[in-house]
C-alpha atoms as a PDB file:
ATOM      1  CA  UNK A   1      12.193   8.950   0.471  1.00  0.00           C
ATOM      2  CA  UNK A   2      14.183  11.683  -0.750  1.00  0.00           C
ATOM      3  CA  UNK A   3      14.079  12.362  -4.752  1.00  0.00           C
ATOM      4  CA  UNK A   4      17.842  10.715  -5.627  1.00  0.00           C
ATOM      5  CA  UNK A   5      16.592   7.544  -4.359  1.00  0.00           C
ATOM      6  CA  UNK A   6      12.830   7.848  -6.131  1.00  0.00           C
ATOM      7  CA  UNK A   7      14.464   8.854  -9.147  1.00  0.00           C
ATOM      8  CA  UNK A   8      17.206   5.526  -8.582  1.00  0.00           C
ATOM      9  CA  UNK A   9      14.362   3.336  -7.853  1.00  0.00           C
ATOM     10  CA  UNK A  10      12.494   4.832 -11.612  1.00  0.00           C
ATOM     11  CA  UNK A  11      15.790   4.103 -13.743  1.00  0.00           C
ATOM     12  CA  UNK A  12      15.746   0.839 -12.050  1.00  0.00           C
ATOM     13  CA  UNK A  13      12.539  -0.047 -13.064  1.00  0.00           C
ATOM     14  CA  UNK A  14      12.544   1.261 -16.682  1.00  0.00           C
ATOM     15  CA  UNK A  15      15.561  -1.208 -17.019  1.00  0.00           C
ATOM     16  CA  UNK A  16      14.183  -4.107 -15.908  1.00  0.00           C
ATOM     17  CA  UNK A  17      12.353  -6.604 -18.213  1.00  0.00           C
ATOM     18  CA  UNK A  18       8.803  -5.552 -16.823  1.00  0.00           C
ATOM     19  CA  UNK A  19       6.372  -4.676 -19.954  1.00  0.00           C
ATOM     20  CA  UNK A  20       5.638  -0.525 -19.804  1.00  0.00           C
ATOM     21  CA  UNK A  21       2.250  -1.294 -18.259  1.00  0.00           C
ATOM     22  CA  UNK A  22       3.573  -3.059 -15.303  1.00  0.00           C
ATOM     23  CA  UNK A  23       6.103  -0.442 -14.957  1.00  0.00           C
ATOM     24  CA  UNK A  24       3.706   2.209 -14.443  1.00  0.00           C
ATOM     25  CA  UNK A  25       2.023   0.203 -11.941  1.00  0.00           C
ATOM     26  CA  UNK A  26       5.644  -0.432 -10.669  1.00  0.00           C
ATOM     27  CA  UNK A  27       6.551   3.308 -10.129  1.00  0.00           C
ATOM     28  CA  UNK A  28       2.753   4.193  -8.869  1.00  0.00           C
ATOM     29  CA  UNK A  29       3.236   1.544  -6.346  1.00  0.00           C
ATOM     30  CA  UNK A  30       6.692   3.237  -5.284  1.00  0.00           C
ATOM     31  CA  UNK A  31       5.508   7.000  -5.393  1.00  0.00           C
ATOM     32  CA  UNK A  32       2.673   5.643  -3.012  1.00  0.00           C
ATOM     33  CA  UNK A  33       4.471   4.427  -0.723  1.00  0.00           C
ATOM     34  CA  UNK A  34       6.971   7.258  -0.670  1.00  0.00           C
ATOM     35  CA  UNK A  35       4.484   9.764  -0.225  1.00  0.00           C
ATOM     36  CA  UNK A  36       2.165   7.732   2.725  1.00  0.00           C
ATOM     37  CA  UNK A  37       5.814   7.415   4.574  1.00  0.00           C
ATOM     38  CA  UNK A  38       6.079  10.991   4.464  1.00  0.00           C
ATOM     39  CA  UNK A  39       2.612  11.522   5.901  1.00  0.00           C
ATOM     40  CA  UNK A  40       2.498   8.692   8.193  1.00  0.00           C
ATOM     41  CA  UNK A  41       5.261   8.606   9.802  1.00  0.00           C
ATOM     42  CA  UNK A  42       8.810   9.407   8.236  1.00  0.00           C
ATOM     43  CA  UNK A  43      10.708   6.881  10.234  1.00  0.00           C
ATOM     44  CA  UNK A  44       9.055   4.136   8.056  1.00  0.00           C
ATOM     45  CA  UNK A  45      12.189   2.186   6.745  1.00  0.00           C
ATOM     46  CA  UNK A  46      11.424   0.453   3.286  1.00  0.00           C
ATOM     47  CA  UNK A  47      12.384  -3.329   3.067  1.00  0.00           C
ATOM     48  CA  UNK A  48      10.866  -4.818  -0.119  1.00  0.00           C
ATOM     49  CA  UNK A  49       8.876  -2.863  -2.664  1.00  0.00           C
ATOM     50  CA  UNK A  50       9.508  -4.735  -6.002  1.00  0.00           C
ATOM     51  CA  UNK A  51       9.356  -8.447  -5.466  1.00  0.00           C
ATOM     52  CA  UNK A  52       5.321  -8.571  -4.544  1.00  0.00           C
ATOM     53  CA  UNK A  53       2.463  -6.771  -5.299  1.00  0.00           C
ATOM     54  CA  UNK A  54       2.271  -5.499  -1.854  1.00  0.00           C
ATOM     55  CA  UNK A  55       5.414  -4.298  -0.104  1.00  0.00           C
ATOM     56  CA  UNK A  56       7.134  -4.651   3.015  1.00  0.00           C
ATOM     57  CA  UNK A  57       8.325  -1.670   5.166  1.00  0.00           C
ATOM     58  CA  UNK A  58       9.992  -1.788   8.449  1.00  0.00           C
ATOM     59  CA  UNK A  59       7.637  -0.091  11.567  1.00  0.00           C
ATOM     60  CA  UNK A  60       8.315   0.172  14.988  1.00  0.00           C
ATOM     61  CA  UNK A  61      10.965  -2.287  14.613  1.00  0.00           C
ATOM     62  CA  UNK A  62       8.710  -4.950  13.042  1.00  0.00           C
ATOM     63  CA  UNK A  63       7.976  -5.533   9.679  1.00  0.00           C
ATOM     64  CA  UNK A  64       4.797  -5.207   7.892  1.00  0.00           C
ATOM     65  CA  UNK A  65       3.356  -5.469   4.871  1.00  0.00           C
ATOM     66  CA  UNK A  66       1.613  -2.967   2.748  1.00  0.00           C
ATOM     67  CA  UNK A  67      -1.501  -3.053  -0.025  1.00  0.00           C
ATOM     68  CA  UNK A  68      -2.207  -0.255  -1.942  1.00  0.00           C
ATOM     69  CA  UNK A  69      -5.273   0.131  -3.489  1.00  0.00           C
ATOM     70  CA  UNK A  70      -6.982   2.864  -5.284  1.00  0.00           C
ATOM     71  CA  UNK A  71     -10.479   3.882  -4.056  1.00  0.00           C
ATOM     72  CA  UNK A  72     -12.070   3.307  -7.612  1.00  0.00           C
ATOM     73  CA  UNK A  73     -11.081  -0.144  -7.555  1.00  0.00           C
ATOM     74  CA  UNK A  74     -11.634  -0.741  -3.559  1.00  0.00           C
ATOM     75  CA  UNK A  75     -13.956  -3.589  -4.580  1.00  0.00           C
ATOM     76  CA  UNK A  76     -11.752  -5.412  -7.053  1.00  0.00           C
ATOM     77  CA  UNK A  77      -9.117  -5.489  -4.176  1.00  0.00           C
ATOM     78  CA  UNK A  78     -10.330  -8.872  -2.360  1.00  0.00           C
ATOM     79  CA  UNK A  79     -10.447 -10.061  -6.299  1.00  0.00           C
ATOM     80  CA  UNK A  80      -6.473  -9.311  -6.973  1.00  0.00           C
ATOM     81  CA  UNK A  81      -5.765 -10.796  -3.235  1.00  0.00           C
ATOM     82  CA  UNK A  82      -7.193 -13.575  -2.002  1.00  0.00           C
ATOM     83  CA  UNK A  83      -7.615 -14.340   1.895  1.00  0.00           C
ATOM     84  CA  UNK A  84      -5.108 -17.641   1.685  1.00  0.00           C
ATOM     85  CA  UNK A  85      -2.687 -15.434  -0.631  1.00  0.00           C
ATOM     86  CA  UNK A  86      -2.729 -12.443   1.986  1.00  0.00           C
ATOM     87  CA  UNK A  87      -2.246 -14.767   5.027  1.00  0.00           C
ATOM     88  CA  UNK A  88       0.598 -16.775   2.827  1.00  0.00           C
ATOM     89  CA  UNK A  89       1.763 -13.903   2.390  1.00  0.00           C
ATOM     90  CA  UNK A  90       1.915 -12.716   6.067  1.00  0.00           C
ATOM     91  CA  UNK A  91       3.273 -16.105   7.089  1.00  0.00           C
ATOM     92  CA  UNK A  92       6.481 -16.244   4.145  1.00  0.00           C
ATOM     93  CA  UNK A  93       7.454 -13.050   5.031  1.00  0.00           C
ATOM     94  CA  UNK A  94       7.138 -13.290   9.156  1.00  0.00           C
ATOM     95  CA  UNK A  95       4.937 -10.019   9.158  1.00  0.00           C
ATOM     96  CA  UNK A  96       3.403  -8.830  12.261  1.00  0.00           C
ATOM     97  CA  UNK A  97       0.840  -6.892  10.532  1.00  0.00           C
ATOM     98  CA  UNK A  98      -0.725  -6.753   7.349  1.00  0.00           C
ATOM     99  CA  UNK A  99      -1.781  -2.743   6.332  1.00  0.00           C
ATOM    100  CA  UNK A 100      -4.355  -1.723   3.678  1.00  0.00           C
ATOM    101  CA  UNK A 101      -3.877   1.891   2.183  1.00  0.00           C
ATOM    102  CA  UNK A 102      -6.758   3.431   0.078  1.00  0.00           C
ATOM    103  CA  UNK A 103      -5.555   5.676  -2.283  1.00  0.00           C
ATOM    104  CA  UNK A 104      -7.572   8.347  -2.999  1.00  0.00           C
ATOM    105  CA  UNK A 105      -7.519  11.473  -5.449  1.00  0.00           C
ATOM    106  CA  UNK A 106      -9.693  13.971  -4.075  1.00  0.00           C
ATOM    107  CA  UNK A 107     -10.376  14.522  -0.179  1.00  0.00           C
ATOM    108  CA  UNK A 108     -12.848  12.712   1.851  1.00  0.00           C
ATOM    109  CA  UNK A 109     -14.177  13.881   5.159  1.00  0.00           C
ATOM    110  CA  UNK A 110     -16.752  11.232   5.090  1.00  0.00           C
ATOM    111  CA  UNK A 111     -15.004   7.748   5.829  1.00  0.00           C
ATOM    112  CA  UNK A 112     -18.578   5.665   6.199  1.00  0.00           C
ATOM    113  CA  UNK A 113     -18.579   4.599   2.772  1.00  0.00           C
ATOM    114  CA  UNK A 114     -14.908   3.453   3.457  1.00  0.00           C
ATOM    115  CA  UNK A 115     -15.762   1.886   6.528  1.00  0.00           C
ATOM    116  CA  UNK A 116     -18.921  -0.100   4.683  1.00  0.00           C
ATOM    117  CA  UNK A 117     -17.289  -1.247   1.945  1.00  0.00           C
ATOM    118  CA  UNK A 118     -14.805  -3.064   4.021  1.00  0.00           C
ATOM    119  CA  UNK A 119     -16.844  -4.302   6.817  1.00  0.00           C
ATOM    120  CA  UNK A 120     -18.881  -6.009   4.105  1.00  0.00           C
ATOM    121  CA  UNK A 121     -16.018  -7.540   1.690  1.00  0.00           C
ATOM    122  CA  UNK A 122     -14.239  -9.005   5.472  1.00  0.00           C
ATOM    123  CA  UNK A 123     -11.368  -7.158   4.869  1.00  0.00           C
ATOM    124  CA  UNK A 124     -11.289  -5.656   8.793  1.00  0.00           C
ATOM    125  CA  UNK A 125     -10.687  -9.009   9.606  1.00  0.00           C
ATOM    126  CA  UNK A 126      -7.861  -9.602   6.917  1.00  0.00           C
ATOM    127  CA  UNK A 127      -5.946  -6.084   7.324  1.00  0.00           C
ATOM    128  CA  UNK A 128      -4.160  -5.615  10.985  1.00  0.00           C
ATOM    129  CA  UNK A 129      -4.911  -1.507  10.267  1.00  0.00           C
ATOM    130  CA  UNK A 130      -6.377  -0.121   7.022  1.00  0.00           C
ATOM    131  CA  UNK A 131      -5.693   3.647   6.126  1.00  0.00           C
ATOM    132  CA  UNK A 132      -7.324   6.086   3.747  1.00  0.00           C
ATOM    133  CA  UNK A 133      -4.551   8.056   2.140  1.00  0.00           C
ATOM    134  CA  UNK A 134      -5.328  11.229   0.210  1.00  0.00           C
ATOM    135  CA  UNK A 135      -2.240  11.513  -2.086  1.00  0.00           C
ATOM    136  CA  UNK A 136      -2.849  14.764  -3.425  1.00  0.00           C
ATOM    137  CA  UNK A 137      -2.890  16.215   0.021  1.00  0.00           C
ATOM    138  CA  UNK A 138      -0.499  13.969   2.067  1.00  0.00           C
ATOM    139  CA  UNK A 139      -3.034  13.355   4.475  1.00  0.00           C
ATOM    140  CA  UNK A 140      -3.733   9.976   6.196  1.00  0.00           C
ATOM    141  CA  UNK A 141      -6.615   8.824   8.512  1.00  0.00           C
ATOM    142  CA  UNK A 142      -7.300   5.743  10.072  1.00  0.00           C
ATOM    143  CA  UNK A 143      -9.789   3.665   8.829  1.00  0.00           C
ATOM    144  CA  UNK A 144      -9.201   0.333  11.230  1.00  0.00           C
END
């Protein structure tokens, strides 16, 4: 996403009726996704960011729809989003896939504890792929 339409998408969501916390969240949630496009894979076309908690990109011609989480609160994430609200949420929108992105803030070479934590909370059967996404460093691996 180049920086005119980050910097659009801000002013658009410090003038909507959204309370300053959930504005923060709001514009996290967008620089996330901007910078995992970037890293991932740049052709990534953005389709909904705003409306849900999770947002819905356009890959490979299909659309798909995105989590972000942050690594600290990886095991609050199946607490937020609940198995029937993920697959409701796959199913409203007609998504082929369902992606999980780990935010992290420092590197990690080590995924095991990544790989652990979400073999034992289900969520490699919820998530089509899951992702661990150093933001810092613009580097993504593949988790699932």
């Amino acid at each position: 996403m180049e920086v005119e339409s980050f910097l659009k998408i801000v002013e658009e969501i410090e003038h909507s009726c959204l309370s300053a916390e959930q504005q923060e969240e709001m514009i996290t949630k967008v620089a996330d996704l901007s910078r995992f496009i970037q890293s991932y894979d740049p052709s990534i076309e953005i389709i909904n960011w705003m409306r849900y908690k999770g947002s819905i990109i356009k890959y490979s011609g299909t659309n798909t729809g995105v989590i972000f989480c942050d690594d600290t609160k990886l095991p609050l994430t199946r607490a937020n989003y609940s198995n029937a609200g993920l697959i409701d949420f796959k199913k409203r929108e007609n998504l082929k896939e369902l992606w999980l992105v780990v935010v992290s803030s420092c590197a990690s070479n080590d995924l095991r504890s990544f790989k652990s934590l979400i073999t034992d909370k289900s969520r490699d059967k919820i998530y089509d792929k899951i992702f661990s996404f150093d933001f810092l460093q613009s580097r993504v691996q593949i988790i699932k």
